[in-house]
Protein backbone atom coordinates (compact mmCIF):
# COMPACT_ATOMS: atom_id res chain seq x y z
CA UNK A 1 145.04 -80.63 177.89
CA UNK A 2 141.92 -79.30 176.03
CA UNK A 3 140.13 -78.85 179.41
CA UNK A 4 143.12 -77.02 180.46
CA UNK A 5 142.85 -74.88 177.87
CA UNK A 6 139.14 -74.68 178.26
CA UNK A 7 139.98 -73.40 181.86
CA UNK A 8 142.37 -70.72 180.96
CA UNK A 9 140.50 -68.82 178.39
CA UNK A 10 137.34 -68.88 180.89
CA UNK A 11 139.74 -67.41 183.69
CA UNK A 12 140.71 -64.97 181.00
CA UNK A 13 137.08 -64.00 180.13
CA UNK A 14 135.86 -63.88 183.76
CA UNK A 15 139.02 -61.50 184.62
CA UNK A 16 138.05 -59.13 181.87
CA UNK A 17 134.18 -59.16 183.04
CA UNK A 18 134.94 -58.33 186.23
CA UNK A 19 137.49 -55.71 185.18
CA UNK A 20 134.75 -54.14 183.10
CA UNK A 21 132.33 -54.56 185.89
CA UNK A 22 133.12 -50.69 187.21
CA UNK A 23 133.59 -48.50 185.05
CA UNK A 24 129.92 -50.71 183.22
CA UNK A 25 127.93 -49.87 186.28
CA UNK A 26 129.84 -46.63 188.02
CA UNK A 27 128.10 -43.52 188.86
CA UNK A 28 130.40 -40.93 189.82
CA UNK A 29 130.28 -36.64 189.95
CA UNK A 30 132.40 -34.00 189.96
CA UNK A 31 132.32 -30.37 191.51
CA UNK A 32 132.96 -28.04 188.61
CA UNK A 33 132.80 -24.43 190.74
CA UNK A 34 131.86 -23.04 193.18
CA UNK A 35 130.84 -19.30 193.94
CA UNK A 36 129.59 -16.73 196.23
CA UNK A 37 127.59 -13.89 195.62
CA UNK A 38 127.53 -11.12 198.90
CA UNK A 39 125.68 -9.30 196.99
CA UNK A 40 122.32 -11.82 197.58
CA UNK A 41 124.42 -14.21 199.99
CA UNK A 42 123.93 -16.95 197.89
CA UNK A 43 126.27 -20.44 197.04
CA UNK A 44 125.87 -21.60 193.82
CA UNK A 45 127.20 -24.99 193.63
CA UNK A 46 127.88 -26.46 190.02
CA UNK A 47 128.74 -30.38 189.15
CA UNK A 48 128.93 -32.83 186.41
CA UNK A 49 127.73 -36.37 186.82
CA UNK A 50 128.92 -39.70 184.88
CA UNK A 51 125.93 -41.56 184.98
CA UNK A 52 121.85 -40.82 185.31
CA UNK A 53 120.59 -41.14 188.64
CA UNK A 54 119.70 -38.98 191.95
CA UNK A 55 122.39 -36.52 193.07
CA UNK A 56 122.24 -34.40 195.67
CA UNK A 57 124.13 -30.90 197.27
CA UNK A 58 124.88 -31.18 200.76
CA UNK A 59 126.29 -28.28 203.06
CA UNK A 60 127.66 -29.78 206.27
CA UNK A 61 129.15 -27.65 209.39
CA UNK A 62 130.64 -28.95 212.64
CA UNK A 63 129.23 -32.47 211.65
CA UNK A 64 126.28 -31.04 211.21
CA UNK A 65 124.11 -31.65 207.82
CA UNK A 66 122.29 -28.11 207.30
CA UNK A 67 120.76 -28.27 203.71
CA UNK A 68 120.40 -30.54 201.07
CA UNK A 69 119.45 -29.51 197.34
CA UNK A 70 119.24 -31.98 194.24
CA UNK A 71 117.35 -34.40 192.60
CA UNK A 72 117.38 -36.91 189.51
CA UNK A 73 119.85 -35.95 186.42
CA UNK A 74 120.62 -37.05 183.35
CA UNK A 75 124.27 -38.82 182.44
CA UNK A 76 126.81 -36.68 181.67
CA UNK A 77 124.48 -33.42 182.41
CA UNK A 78 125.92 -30.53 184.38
CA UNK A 79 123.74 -28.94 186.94
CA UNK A 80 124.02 -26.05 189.04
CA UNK A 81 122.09 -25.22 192.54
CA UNK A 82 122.16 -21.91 194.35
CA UNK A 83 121.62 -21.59 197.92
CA UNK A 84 120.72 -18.75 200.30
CA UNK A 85 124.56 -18.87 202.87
CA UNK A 86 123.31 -19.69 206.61
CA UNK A 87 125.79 -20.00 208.91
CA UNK A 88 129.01 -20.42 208.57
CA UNK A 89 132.11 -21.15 210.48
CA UNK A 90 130.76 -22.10 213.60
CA UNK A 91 133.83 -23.91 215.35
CA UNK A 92 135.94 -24.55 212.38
CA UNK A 93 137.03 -22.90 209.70
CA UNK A 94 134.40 -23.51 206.44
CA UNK A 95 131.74 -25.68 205.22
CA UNK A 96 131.89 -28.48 203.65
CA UNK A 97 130.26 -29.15 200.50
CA UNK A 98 129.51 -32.94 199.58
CA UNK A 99 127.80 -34.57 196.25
CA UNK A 100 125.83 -37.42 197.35
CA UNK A 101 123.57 -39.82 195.99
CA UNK A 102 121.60 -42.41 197.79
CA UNK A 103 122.01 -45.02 195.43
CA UNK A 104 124.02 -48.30 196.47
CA UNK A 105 123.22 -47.49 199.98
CA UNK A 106 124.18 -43.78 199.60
CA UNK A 107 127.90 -42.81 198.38
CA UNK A 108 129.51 -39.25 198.39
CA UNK A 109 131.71 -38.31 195.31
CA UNK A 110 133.20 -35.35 195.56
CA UNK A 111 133.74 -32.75 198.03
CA UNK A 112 134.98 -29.07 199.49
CA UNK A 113 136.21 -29.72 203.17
CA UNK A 114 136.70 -27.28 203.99
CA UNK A 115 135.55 -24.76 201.70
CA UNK A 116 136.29 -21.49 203.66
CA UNK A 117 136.06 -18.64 200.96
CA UNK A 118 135.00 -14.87 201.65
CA UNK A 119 131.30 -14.90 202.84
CA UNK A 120 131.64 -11.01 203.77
CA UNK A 121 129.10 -10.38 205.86
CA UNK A 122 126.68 -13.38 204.79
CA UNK A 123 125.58 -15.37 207.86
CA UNK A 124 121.91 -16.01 208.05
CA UNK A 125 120.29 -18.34 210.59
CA UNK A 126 119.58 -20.85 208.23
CA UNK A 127 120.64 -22.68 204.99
CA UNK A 128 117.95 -22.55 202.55
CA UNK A 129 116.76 -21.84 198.82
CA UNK A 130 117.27 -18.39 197.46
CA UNK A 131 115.77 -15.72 198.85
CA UNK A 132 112.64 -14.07 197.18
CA UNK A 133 113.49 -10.52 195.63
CA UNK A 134 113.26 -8.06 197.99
CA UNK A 135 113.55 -3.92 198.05
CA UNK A 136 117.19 -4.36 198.78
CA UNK A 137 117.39 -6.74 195.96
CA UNK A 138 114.90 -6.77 193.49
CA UNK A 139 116.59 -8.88 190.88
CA UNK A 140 118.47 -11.48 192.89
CA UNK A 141 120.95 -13.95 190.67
CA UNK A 142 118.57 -16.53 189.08
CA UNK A 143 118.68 -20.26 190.41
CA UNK A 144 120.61 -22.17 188.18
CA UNK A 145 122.54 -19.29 186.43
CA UNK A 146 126.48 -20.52 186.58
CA UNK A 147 129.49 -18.31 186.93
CA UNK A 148 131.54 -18.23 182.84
CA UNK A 149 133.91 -16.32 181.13
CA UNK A 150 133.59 -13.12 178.93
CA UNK A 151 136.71 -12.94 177.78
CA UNK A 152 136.47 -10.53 175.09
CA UNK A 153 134.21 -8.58 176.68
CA UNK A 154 130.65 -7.96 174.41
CA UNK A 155 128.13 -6.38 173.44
CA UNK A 156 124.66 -6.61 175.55
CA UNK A 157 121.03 -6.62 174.40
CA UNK A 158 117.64 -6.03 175.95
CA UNK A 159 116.41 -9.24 174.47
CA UNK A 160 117.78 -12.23 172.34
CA UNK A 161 117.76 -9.83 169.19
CA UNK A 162 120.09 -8.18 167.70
CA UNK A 163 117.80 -4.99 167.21
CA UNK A 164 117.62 -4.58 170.92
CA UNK A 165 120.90 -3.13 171.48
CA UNK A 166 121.10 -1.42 174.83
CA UNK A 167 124.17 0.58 174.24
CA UNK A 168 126.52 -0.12 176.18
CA UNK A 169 128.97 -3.15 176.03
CA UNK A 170 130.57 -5.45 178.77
CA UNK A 171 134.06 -5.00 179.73
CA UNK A 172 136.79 -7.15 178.60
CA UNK A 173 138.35 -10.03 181.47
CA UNK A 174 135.25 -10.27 183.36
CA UNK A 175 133.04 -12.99 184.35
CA UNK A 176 129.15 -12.99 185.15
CA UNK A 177 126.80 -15.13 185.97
CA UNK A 178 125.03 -16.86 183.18
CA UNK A 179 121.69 -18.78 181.69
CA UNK A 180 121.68 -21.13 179.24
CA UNK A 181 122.09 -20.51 175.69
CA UNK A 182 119.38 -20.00 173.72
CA UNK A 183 118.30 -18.49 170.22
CA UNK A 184 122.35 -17.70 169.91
CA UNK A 185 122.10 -15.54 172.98
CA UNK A 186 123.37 -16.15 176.61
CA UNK A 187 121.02 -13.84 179.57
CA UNK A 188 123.49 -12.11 181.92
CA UNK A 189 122.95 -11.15 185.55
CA UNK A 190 124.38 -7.75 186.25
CA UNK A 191 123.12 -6.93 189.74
CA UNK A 192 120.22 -6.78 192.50
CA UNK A 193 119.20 -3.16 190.92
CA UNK A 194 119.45 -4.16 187.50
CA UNK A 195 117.88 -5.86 184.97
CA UNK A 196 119.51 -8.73 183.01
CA UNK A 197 120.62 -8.63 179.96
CA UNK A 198 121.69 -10.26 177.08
CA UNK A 199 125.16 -11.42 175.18
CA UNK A 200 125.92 -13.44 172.22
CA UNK A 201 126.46 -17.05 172.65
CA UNK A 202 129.81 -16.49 171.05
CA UNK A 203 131.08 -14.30 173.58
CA UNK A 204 130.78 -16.69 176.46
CA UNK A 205 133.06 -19.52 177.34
CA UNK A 206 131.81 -22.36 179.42
């Protein structure tokens, strides 16, 4: 009877390893958003991983794999890549957009197939990283700037001061595309003729 016993609560222990076993040793990653920008035909592609490891951005048309973007990222850290739009809608509708990471002998995670939003007139010849500024677009959207929420609308600043008011405020309901926050301030792209400026950190919701 006591070996019986013994046997049971092993079973029992073994079950609940094994039960643990994937959510111990999971990597796994979410798209967050994703958005276009006609104005410098970029994708900016933003996602949130579980666990550390190598995760990668993959843009895939007609079967076709035409651009990969990532590299090695911290657990729990959400990333963002931008990428200059190449073509598009070849013989079916879209792109897709895949998170992949090579390890355990490669494994997607999440994906946009097919992600068919409006590209206006963006169709270059190839996918690649953003385009250098040009004199059509002097200040393109900085890699890694992310798409958030200015609810409230607020005031902007040349620099992460609050003596370097520029005089002018941004509009209530809007969203822009975003750095990181630092100092208490958040930079702000406006546009390819303009030069970014800066909000308070308080303004912007992630």
């Amino acid at each position: 009877m006591r070996f019986l016993r013994l046997g049971v609560m092993l079973a029992l222990i073994i079950g609940l390893f094994v039960a643990a076993l994937p959510s111990m040793a999971a990597q796994g990653a979410t798209i967050d958003s994703l958005v276009v920008n006609t104005a410098d035909c970029t994708l900016t592609v933003t996602f949130t991983v579980q666990d550390a490891g190598d995760y990668y951005v993959q843009i895939w048309d007609d079967g076709v794999l035409e651009y990969a973007v990532g590299g090695a990222t911290a657990a729990g850290a959400t990333v963002a890549y931008t990428m200059a739009i190449g073509p598009v809608a070849q013989d079916s509708a879209g792109i897709g957009v895949y998170i992949y990471s090579a390890a355990s002998g490669g494994t997607y995670y999440d994906d946009e197939d097919p992600y068919n939003p409006d590209f206006g007139d963006c169709n270059g010849s190839e996918w690649t990283d953003p385009v250098a500024a040009s004199a059509d677009c002097p200040n393109p959207t900085p890699s890694g700037f992310v798409v958030r929420s200015i609810p409230a609308g607020a005031l902007t600043f040349f620099k992460a001061s609050l003596d370097a008011y520029t005089g002018f405020n941004l509009p209530a309901g809007e969203t822009w595309y975003t750095g990181t926050a630092e100092d208490g301030f958040v930079e702000v792209w406006i546009a390819c003729q303009a030069t970014n400026i800066f909000v308070p950190a308080e303004n912007v919701v992630n």
